[in-house]
Protein backbone atom coordinates (compact mmCIF):
# COMPACT_ATOMS: atom_id res chain seq x y z
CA UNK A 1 0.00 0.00 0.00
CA UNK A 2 1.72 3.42 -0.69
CA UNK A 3 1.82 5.76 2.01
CA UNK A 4 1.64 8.73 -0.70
CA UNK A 5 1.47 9.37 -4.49
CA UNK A 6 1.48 11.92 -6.86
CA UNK A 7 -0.18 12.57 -10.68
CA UNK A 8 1.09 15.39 -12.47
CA UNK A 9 1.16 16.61 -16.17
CA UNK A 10 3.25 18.79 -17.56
CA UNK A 11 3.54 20.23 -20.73
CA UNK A 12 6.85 18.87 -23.00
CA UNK A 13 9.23 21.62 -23.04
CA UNK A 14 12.52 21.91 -20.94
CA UNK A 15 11.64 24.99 -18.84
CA UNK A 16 9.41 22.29 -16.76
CA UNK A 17 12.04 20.05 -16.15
CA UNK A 18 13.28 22.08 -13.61
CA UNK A 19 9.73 22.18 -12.07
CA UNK A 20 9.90 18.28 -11.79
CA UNK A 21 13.28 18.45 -10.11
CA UNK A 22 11.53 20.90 -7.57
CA UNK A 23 8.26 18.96 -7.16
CA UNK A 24 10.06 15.66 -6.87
CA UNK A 25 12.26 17.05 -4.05
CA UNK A 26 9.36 18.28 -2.42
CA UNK A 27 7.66 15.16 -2.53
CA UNK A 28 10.38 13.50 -0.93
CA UNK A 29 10.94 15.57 1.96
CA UNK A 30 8.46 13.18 4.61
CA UNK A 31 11.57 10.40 3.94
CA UNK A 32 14.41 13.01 4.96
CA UNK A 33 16.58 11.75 2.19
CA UNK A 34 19.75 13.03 2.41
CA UNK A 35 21.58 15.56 0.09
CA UNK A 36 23.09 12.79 -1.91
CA UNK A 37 20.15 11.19 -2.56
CA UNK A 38 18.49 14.40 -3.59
CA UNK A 39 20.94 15.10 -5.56
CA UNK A 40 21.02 11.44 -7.45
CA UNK A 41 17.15 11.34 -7.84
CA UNK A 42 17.03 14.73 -9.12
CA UNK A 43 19.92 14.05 -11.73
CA UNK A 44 17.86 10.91 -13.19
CA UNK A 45 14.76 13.10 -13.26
CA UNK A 46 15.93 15.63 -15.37
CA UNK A 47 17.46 13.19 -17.69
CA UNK A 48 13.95 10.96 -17.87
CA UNK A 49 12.35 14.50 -18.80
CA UNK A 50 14.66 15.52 -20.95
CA UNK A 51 14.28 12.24 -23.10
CA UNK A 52 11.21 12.96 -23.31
CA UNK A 53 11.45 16.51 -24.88
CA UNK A 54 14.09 16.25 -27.10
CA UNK A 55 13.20 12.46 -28.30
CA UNK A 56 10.12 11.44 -26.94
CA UNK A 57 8.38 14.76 -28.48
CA UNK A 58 11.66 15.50 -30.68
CA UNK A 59 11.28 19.23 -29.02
CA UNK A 60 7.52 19.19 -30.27
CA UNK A 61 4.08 19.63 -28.12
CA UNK A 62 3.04 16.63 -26.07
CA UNK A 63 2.88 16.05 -22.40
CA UNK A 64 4.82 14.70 -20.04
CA UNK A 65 3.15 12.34 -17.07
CA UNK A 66 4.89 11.81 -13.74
CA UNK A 67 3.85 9.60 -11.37
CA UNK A 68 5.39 9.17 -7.88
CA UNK A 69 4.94 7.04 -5.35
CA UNK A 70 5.92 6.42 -1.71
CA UNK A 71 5.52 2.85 -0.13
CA UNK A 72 7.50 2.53 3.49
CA UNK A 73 11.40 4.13 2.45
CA UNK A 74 11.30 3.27 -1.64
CA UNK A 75 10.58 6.25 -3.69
CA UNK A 76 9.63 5.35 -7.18
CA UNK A 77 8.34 7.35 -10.39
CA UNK A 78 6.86 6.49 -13.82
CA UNK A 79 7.93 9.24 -16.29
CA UNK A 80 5.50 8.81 -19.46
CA UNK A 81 5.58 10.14 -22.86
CA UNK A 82 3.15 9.30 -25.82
CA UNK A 83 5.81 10.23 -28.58
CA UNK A 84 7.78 8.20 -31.49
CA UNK A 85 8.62 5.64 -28.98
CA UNK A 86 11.84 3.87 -28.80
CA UNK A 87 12.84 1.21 -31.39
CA UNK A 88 15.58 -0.57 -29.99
CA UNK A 89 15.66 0.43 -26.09
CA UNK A 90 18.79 -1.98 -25.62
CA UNK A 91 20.67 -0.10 -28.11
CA UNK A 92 19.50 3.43 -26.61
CA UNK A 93 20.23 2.49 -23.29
CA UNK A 94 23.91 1.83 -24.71
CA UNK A 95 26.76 4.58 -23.17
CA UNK A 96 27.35 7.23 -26.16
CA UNK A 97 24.49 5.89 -28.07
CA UNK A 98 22.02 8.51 -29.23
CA UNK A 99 20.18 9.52 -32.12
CA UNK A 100 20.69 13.06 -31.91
CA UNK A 101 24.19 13.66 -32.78
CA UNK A 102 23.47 17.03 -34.35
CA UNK A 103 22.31 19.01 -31.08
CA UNK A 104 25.03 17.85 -29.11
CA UNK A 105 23.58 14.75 -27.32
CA UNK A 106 25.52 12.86 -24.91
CA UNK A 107 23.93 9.34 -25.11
CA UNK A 108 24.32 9.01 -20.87
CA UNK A 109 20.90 9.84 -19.86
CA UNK A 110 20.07 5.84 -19.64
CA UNK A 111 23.23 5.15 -17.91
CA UNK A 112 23.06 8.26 -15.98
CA UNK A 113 19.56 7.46 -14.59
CA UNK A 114 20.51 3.53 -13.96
CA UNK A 115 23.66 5.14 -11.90
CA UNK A 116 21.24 7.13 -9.76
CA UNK A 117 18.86 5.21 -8.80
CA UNK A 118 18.54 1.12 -7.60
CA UNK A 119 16.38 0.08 -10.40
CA UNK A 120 15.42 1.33 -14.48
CA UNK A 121 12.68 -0.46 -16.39
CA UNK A 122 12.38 1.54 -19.64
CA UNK A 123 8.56 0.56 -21.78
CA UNK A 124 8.46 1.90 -25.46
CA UNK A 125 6.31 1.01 -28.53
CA UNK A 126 7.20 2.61 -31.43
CA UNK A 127 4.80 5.39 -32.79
CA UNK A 128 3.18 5.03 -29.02
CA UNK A 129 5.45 6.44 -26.53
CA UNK A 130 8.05 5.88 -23.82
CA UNK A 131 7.67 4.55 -20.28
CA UNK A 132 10.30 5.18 -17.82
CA UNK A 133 10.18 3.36 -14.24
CA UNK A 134 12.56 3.78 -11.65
CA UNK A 135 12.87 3.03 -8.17
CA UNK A 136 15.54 4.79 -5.34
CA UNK A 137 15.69 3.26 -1.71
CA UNK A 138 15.81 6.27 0.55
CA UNK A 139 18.18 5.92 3.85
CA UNK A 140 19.11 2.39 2.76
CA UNK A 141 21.23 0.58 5.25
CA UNK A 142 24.68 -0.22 4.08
């Protein structure tokens, strides 16, 4: 049973990421995560919205769902796009790999969000959209 959740939309552009960033942060506050973990979750955030922009929506209108969710000390949040979708997620999730070579891409933002947090499921069906699930374990022992 989750002790809280969230539902937001927001629209796809990358003025909101920052919003996300702010909202998740806020929304994390009852676990008193510490700065490190802030810092971790909010680095995977803005890399699952930004995928979403500049891929998901290829810097087109669309929006943007974020879900969070609270059960005992695991945060986790389902960042959602309905865009072109992902063809081969394997080969997107590879380090360097992206398909925007042109505006200066990186190709980390998978690796960067598996880095950050405990767990990464990544959903996609082509011409459908992109589902992004990832789970952090707040004050973990060890």
């Amino acid at each position: 049973m989750y002790r809280n959740k969230i539902k937001m939309e927001i629209d796809s552009n990358s003025y909101n990421e920052g919003f996300a960033r702010m909202a998740t942060v806020a929304f994390l506050a009852p676990l008193d995560p510490t700065l490190d973990e802030i810092a971790d979750i909010k680095t995977a955030i803005s890399e699952a919205i930004t995928n979403c922009v500049i891929h998901g929506y290829e810097g087109g209108e669309g929006i943007i769902y974020m879900n969070m969710y609270i059960e005992d000390n695991k945060f986790s949040v389902e960042i959602i796009d309905n865009g072109v979708g992902i063809e081969d997620i394997d080969k997107a999730m590879e380090p360097m790999y992206t398909t925007k070579r042109d505006a200066e891409r990186s190709g980390m933002g998978f690796c960067f969000m598996e880095a950050f947090m405990d767990e990464l499921k990544v959903d996609s069906s082509v011409g459908k959209g992109t589902t992004i699930f990832m789970n952090k374990y707040i004050n973990k022992m060890g």
